[in-house]
N, C-alpha and C. Protein backbone atom coordinates (compact mmCIF):
# COMPACT_ATOMS: atom_id res chain seq x y z
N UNK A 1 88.02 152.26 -55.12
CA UNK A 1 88.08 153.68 -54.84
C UNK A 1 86.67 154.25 -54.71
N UNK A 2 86.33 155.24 -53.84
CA UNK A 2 85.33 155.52 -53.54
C UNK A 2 85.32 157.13 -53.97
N UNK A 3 84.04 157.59 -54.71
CA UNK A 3 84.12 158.84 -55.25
C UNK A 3 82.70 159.47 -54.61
N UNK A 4 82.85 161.16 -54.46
CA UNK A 4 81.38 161.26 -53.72
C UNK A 4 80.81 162.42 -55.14
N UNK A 5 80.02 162.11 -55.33
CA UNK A 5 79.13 163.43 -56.26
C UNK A 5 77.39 163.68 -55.75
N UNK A 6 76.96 164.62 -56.39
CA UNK A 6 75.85 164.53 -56.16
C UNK A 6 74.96 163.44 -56.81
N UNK A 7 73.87 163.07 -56.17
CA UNK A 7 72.60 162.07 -56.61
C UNK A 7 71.92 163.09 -57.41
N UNK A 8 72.02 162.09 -59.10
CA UNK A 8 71.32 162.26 -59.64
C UNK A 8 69.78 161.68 -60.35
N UNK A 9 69.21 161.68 -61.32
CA UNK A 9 67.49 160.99 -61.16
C UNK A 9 68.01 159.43 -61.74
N UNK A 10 69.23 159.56 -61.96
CA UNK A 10 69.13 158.02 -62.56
C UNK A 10 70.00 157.15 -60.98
N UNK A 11 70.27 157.88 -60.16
CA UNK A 11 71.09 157.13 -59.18
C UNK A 11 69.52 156.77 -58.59
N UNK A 12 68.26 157.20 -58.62
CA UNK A 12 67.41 156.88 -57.23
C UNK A 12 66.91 155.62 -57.71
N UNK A 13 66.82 154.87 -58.34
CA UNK A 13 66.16 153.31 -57.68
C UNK A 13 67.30 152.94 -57.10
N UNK A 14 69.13 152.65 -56.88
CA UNK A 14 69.86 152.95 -56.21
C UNK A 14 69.68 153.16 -55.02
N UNK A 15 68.87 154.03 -54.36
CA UNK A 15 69.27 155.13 -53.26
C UNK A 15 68.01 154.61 -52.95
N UNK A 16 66.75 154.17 -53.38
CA UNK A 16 65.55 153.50 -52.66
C UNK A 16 66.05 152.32 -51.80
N UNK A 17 66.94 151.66 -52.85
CA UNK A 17 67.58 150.31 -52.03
C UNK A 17 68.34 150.65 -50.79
N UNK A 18 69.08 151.69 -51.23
CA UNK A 18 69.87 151.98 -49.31
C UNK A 18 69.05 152.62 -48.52
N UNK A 19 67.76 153.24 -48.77
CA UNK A 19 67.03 154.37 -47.90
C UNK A 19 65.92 152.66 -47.10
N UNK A 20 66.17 151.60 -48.26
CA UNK A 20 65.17 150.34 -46.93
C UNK A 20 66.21 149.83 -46.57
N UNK A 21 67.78 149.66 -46.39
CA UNK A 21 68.50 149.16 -45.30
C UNK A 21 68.54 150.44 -44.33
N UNK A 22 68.23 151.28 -44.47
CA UNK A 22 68.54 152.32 -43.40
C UNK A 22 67.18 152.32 -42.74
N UNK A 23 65.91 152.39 -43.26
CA UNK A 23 64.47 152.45 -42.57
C UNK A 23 64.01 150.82 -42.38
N UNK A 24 64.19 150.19 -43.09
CA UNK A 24 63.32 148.80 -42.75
C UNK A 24 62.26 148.98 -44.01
N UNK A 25 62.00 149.82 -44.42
CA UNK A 25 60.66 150.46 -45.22
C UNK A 25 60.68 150.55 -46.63
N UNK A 26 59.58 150.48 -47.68
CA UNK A 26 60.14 150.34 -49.37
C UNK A 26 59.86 151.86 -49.29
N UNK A 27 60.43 152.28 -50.39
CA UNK A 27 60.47 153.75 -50.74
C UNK A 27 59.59 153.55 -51.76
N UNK A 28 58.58 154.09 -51.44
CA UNK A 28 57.92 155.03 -52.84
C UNK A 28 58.58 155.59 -53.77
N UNK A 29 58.68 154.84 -55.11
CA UNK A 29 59.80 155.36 -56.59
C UNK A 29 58.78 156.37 -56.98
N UNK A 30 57.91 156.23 -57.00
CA UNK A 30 57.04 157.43 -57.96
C UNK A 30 57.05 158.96 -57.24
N UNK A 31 56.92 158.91 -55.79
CA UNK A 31 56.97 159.68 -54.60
C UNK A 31 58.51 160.30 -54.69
N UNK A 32 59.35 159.43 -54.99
CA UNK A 32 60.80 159.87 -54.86
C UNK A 32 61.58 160.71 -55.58
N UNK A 33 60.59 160.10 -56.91
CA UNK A 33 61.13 161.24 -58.66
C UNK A 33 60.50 162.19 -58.08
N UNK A 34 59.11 162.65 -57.74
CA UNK A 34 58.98 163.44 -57.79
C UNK A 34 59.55 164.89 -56.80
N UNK A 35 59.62 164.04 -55.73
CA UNK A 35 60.12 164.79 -55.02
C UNK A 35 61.52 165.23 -55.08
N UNK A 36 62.49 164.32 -55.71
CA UNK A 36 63.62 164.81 -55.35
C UNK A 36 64.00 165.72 -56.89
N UNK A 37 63.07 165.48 -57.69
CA UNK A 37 62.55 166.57 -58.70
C UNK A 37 62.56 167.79 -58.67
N UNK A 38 61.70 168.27 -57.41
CA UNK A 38 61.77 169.64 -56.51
C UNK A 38 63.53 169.94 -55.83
N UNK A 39 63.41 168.93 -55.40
CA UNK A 39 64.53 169.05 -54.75
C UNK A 39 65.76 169.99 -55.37
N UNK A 40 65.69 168.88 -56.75
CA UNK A 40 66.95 169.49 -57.53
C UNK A 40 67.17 171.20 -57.82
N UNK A 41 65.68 171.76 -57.18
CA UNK A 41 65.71 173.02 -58.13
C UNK A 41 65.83 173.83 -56.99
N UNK A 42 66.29 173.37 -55.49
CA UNK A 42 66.50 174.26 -54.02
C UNK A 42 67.57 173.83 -53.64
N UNK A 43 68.26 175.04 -53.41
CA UNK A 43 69.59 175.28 -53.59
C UNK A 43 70.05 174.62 -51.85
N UNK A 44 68.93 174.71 -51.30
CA UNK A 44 69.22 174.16 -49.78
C UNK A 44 69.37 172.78 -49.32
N UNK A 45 69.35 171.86 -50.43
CA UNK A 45 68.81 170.55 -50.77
C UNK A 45 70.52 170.35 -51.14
N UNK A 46 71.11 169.48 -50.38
CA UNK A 46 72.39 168.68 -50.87
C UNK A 46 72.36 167.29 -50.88
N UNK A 47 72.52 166.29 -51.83
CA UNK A 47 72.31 165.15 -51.78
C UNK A 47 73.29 164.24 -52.42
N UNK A 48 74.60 163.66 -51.61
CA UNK A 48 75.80 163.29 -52.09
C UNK A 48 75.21 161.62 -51.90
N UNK A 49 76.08 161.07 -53.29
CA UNK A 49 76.39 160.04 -53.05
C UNK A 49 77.80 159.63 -53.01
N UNK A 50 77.72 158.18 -52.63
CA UNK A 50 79.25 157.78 -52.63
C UNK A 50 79.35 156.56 -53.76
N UNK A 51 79.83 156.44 -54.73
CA UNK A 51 80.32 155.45 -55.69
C UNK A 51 81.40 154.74 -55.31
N UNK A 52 81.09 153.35 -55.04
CA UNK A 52 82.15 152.41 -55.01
C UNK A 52 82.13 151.36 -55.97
N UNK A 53 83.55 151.76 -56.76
CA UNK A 53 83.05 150.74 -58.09
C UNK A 53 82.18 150.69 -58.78
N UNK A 54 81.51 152.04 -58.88
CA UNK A 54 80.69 152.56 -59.77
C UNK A 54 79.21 152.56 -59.42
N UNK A 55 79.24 151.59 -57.99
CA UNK A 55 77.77 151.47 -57.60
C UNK A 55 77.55 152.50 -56.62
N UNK A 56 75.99 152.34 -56.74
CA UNK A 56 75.91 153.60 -55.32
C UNK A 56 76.06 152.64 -54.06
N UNK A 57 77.00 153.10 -52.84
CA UNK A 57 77.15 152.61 -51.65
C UNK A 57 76.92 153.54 -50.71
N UNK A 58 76.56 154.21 -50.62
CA UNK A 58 76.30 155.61 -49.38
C UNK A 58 75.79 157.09 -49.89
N UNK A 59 75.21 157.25 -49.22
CA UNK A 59 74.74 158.52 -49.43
C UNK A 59 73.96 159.48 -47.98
N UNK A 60 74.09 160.59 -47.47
CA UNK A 60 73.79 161.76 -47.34
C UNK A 60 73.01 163.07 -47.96
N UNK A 61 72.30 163.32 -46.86
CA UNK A 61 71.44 164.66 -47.30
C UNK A 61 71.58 165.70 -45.75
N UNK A 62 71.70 166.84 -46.94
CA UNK A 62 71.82 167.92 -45.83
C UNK A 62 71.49 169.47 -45.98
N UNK A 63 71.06 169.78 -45.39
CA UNK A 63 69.72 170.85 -45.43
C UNK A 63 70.37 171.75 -44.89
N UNK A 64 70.26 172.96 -45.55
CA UNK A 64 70.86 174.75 -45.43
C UNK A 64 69.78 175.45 -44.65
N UNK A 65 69.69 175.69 -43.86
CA UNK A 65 68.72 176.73 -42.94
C UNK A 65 69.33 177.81 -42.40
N UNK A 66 68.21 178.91 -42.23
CA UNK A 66 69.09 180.10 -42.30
C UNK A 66 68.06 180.55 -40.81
N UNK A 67 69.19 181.15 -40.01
CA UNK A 67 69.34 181.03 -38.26
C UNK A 67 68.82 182.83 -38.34
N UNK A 68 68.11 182.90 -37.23
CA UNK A 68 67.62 184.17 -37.33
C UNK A 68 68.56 184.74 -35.83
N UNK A 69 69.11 183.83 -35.14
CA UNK A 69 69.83 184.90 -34.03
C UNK A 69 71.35 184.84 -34.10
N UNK A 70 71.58 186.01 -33.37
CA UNK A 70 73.15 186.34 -33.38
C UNK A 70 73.28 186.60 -34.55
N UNK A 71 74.45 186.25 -35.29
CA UNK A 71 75.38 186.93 -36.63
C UNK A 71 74.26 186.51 -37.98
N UNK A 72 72.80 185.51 -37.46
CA UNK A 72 72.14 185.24 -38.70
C UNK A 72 72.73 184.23 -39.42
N UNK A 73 73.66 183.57 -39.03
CA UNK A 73 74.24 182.57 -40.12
C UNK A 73 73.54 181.20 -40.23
N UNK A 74 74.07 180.41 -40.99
CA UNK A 74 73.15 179.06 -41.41
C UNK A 74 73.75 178.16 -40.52
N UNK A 75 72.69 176.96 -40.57
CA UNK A 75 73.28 175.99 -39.92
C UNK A 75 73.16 175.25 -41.15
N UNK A 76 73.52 173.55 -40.98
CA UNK A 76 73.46 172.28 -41.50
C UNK A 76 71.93 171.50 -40.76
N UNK A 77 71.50 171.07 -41.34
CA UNK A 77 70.44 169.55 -40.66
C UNK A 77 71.19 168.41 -41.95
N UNK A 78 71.56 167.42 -41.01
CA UNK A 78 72.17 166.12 -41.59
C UNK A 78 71.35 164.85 -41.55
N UNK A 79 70.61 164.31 -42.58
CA UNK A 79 69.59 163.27 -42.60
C UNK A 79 70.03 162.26 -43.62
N UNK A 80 69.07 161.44 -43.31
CA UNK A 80 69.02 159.74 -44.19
C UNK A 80 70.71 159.52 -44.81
N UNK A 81 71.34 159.74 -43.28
CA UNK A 81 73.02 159.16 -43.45
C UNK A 81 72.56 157.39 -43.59
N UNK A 82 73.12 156.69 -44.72
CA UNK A 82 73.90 155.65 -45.10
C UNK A 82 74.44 154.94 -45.98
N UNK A 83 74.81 153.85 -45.62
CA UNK A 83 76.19 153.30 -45.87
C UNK A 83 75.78 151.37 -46.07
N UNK A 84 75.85 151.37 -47.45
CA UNK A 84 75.15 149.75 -47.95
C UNK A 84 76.26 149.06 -46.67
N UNK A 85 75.42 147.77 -46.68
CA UNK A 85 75.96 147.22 -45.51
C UNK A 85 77.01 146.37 -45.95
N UNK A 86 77.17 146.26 -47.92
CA UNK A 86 78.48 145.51 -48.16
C UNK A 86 79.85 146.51 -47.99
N UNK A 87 79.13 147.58 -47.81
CA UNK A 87 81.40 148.42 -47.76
C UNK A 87 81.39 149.07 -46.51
N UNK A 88 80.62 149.08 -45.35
CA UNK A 88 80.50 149.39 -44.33
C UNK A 88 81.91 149.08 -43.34
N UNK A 89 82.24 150.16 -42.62
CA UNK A 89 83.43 149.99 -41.99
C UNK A 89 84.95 150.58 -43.34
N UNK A 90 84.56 150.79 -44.44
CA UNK A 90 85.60 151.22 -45.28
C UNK A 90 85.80 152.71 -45.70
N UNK A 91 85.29 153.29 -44.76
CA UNK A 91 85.46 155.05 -45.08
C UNK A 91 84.69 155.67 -45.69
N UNK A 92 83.29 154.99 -46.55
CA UNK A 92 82.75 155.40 -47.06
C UNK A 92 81.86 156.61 -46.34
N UNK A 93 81.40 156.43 -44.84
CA UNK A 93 80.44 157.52 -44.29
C UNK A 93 81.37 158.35 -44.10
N UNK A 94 82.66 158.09 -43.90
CA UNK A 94 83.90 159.31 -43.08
C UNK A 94 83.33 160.49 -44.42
N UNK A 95 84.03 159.72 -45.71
CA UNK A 95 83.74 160.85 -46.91
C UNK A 95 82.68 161.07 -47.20
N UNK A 96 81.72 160.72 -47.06
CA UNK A 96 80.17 161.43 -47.20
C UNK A 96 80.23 162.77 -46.22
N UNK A 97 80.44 162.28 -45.06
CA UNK A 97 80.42 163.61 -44.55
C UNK A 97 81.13 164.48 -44.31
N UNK A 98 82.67 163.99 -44.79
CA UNK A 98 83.59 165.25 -44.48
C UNK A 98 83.20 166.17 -45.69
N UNK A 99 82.77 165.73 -46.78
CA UNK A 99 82.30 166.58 -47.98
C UNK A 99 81.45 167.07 -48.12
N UNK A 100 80.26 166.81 -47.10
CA UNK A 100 78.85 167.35 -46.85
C UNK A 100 79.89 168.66 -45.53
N UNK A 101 80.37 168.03 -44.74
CA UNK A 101 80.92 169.88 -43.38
C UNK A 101 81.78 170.88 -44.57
N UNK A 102 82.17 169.86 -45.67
CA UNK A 102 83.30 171.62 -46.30
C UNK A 102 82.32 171.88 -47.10
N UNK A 103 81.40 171.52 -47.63
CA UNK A 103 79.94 172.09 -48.39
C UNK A 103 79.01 173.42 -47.23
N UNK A 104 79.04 172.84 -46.16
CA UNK A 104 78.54 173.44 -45.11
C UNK A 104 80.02 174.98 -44.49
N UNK A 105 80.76 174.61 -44.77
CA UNK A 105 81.87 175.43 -44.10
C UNK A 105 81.67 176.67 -45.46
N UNK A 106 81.75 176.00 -46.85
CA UNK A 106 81.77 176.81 -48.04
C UNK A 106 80.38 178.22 -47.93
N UNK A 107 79.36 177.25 -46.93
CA UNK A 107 77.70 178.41 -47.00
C UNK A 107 78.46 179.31 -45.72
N UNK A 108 79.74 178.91 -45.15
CA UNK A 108 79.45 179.42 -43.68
C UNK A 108 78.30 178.92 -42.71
N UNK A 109 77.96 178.25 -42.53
CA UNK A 109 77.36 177.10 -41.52
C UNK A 109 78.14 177.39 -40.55
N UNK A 110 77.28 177.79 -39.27
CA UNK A 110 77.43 178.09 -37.74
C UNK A 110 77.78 176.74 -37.13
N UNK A 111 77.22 175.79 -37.56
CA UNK A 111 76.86 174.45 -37.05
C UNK A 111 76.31 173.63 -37.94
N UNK A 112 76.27 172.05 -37.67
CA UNK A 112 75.98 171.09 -38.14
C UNK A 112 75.34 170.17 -37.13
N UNK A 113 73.92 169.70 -37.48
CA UNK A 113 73.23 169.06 -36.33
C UNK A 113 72.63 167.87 -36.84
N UNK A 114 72.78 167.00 -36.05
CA UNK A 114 72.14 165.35 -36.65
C UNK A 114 71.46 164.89 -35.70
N UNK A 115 70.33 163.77 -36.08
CA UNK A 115 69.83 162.93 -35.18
C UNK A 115 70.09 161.44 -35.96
N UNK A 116 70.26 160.71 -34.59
CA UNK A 116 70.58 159.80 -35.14
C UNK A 116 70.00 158.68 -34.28
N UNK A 117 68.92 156.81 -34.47
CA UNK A 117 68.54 156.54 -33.37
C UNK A 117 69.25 155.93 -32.70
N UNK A 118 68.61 155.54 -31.54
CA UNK A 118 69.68 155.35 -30.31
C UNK A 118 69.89 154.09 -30.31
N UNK A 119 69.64 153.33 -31.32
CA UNK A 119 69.88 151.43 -31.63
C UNK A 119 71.48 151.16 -32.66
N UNK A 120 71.46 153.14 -33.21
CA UNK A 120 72.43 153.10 -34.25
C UNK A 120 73.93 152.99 -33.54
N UNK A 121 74.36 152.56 -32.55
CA UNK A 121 75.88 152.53 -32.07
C UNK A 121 76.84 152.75 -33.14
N UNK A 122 77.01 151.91 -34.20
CA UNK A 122 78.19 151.52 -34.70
C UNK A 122 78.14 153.52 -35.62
N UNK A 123 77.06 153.87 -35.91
CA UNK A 123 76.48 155.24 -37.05
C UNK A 123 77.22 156.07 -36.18
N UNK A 124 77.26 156.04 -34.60
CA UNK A 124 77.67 156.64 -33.40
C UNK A 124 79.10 156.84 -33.17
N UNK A 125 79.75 155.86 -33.41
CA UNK A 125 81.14 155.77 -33.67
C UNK A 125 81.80 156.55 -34.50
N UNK A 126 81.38 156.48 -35.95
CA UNK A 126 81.50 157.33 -36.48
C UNK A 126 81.42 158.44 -36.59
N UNK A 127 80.53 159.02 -35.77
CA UNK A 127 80.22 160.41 -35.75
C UNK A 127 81.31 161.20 -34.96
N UNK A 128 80.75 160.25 -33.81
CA UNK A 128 82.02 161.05 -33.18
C UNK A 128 83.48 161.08 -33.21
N UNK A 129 83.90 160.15 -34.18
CA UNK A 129 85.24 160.44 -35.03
C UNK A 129 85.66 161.41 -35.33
N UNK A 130 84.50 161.93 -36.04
CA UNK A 130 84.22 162.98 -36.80
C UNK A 130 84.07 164.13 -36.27
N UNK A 131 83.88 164.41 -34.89
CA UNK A 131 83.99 165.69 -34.00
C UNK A 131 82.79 165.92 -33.57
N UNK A 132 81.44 165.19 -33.75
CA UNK A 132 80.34 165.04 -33.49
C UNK A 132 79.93 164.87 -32.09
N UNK A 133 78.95 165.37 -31.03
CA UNK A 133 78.82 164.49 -30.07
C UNK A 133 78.18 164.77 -29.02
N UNK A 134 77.56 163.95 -28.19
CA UNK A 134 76.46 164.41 -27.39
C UNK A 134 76.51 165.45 -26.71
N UNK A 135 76.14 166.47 -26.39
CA UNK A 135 76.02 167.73 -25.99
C UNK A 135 75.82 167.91 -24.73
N UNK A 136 75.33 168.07 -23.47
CA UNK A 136 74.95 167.65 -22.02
C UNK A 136 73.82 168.80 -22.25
N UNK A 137 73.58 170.25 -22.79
CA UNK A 137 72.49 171.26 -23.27
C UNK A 137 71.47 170.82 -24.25
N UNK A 138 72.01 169.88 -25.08
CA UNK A 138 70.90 169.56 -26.32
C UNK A 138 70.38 168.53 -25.94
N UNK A 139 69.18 168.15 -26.11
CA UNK A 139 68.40 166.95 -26.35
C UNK A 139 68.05 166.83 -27.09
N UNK A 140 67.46 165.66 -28.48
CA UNK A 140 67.15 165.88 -29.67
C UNK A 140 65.63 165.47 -29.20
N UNK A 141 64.58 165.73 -29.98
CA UNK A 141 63.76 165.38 -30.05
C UNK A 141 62.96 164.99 -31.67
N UNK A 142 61.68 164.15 -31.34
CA UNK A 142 61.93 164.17 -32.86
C UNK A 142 59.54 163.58 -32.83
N UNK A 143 58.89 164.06 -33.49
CA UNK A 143 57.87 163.72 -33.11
C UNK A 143 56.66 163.30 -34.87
N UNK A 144 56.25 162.02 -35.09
CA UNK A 144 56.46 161.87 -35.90
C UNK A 144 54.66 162.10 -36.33
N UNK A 145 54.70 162.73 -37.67
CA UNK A 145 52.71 162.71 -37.92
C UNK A 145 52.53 162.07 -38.62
């Protein structure tokens, strides 16, 4: 059974291990307390995990921004989506993020926007399960310092 809650400071050496199957890259642990330290104390900062069998297997982050045109409402930014590569294909990303859009539906969120790279197919599938999907107006861009 798979349960989603928020990441807490004892889930992140956990969540270092899925953030290098998702980047290729080691996470900075010292960099990570601290930051997600801050984190905990901004209310715009959502950071679910998914427990399977008690381990961490997936996790999501998703960012509250507040839209200055039309009605002013918030959007979503949806980042460092994944999903350990042992329960992959078992629903685990479906519920990460259907619980991250009613988190987002709860702020009133206009929208929900992701990037995702373009090697990720199978991340792709999913999404657009999910009601997600390329736009023919949007292009994402993304530029790195």
């Amino acid at each position: 059974m798979v349960t989603i809650q928020k990441i807490e400071m004892e889930h992140l050496p956990a969540l270092a291990v899925l953030y290098e199957q998702l980047t290729g890259e080691e996470t900075n642990q010292a960099k990570l307390e601290l930051t997600y330290q801050r984190l905990l104390q901004n209310e715009n900062y959502e950071v679910l995990g998914a427990f399977y069998e008690g381990e961490l297997a997936g996790s999501v982050m998703g960012i509250y921004c507040q839209d200055l045109v039309g009605e002013c409402r918030p959007f979503m930014v949806i980042e460092n989506v994944v999903v350990s590569s042992k329960v992959r294909r078992q629903g685990v990303g479906r519920k990460l993020m259907n619980q991250l859009e009613a988190m987002a539906r709860s702020k009133d969120c206009s929208y929900i926007i992701l990037v995702s790279g373009a090697e990720r197919a199978e991340a792709h599938k999913l999404y657009e399960s999910l009601g997600y999907n390329e736009h023919e107006s949007v292009v994402g861009f993304r530029k790195y310092l």
